[in-house]
Protein backbone atom coordinates (compact mmCIF):
# COMPACT_ATOMS: atom_id res chain seq x y z
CA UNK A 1 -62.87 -61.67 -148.61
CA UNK A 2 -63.89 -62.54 -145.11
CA UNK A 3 -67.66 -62.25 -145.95
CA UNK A 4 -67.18 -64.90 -149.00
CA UNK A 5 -65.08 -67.14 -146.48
CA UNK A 6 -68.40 -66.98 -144.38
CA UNK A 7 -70.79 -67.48 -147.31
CA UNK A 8 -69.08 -70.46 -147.90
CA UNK A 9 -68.67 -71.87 -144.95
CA UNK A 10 -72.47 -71.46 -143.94
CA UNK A 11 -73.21 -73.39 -147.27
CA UNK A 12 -70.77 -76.44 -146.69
CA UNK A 13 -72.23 -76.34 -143.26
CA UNK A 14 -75.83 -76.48 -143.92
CA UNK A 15 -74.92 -78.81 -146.54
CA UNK A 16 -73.46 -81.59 -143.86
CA UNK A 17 -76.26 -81.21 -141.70
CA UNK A 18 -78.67 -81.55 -145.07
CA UNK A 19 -76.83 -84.71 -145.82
CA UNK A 20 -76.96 -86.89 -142.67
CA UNK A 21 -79.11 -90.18 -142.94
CA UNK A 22 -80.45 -89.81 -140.05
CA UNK A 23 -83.95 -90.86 -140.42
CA UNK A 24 -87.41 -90.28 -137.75
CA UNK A 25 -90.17 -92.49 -138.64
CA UNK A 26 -93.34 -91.48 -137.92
CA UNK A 27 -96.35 -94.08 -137.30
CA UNK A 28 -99.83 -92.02 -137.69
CA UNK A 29 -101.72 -93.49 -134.68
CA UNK A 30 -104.45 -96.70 -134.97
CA UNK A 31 -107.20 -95.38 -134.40
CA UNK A 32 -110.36 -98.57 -134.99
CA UNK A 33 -113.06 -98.43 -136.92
CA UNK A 34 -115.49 -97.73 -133.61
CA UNK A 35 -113.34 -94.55 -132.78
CA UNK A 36 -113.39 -93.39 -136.17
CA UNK A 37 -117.24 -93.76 -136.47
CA UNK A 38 -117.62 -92.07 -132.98
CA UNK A 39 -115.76 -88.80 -134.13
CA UNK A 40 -117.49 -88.46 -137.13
CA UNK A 41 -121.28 -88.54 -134.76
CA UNK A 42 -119.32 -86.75 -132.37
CA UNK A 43 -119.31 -83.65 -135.03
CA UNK A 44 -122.52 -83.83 -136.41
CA UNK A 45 -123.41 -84.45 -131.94
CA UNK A 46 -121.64 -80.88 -131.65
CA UNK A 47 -122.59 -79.11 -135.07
CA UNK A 48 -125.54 -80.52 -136.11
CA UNK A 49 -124.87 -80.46 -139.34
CA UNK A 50 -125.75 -83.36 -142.20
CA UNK A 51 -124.67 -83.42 -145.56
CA UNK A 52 -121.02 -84.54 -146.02
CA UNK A 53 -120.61 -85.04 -142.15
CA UNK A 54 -123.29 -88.50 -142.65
CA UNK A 55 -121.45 -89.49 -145.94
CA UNK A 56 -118.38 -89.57 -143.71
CA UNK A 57 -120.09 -92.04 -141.14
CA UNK A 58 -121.31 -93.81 -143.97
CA UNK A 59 -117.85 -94.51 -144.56
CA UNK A 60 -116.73 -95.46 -141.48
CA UNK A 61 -119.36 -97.81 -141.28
CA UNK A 62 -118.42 -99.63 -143.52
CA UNK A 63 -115.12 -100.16 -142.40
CA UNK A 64 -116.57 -101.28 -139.08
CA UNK A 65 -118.72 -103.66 -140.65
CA UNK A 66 -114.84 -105.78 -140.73
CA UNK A 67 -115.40 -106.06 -137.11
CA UNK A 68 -118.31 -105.60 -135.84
CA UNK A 69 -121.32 -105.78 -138.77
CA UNK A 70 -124.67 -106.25 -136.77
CA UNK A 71 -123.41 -103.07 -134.86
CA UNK A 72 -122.45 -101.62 -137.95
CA UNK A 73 -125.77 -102.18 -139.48
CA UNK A 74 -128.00 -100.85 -136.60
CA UNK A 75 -126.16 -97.87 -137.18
CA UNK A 76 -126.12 -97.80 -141.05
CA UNK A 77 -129.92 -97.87 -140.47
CA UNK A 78 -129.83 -94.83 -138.12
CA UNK A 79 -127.52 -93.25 -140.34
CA UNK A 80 -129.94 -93.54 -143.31
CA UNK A 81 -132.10 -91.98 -140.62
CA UNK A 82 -129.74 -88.92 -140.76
CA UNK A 83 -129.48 -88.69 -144.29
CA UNK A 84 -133.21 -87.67 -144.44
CA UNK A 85 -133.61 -84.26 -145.31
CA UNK A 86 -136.53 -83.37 -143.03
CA UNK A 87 -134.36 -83.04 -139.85
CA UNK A 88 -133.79 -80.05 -138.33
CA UNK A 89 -130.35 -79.40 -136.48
CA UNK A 90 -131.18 -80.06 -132.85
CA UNK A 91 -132.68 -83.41 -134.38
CA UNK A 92 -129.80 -84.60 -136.11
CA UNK A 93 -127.68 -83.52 -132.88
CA UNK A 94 -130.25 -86.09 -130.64
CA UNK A 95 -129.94 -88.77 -133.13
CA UNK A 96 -126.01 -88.53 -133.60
CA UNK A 97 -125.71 -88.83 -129.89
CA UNK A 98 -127.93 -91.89 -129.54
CA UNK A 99 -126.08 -93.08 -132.08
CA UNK A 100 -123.13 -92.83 -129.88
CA UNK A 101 -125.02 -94.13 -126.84
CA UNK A 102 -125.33 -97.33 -129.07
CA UNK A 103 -121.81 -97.01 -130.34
CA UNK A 104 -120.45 -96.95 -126.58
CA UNK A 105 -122.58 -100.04 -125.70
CA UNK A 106 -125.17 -97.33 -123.74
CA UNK A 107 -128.68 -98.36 -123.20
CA UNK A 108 -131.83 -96.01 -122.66
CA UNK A 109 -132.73 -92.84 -124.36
């Protein structure tokens, strides 16, 4: 009888705790356009891989063409630049990062 008594009072307990209304909000964090397009060079920078990786900056790109489009189409043009299927690994790495060297406001190469 003791156990039941336990059962029981282990279910109306986790049921009060279930039914507060206590709430947490949680706010994913704003992360711009420029940051966004930076961490998508940053893994083709570390992987040097294309494919779905430049589709992905394409993306961005256009998002940051809300804030910033001459930027955004210096880069589109380097991206299409990316896209081509003649590029080896380490050359796809070198133009990702000059991409970011642009992206950061960087000059030289």
């Amino acid at each position: 009888m003791s156990w039941l008594k336990f059962v029981l009072l282990a279910c109306f307990a986790t049921a009060i705790i279930g039914c507060t209304d206590d709430t947490v909000e949680v706010t994913p964090p704003d992360t711009s356009a420029k940051e966004s397009v930076r961490a998508a060079l940053q893994n083709v920078a570390d992987t040097g891989s294309g494919g779905s990786e430049v589709g992905a900056i394409m993306n961005e790109l256009k998002k940051l063409e809300e804030t910033d489009p001459e930027l955004a189409k210096e880069l589109s043009t380097d991206a299409a630049e990316l896209m081509s299927t003649r590029n080896t690994s380490d050359q796809l790495k070198q133009k990702a990062k000059d991409m970011i060297k642009k992206l950061d406001g960087a000059t030289g190469g």
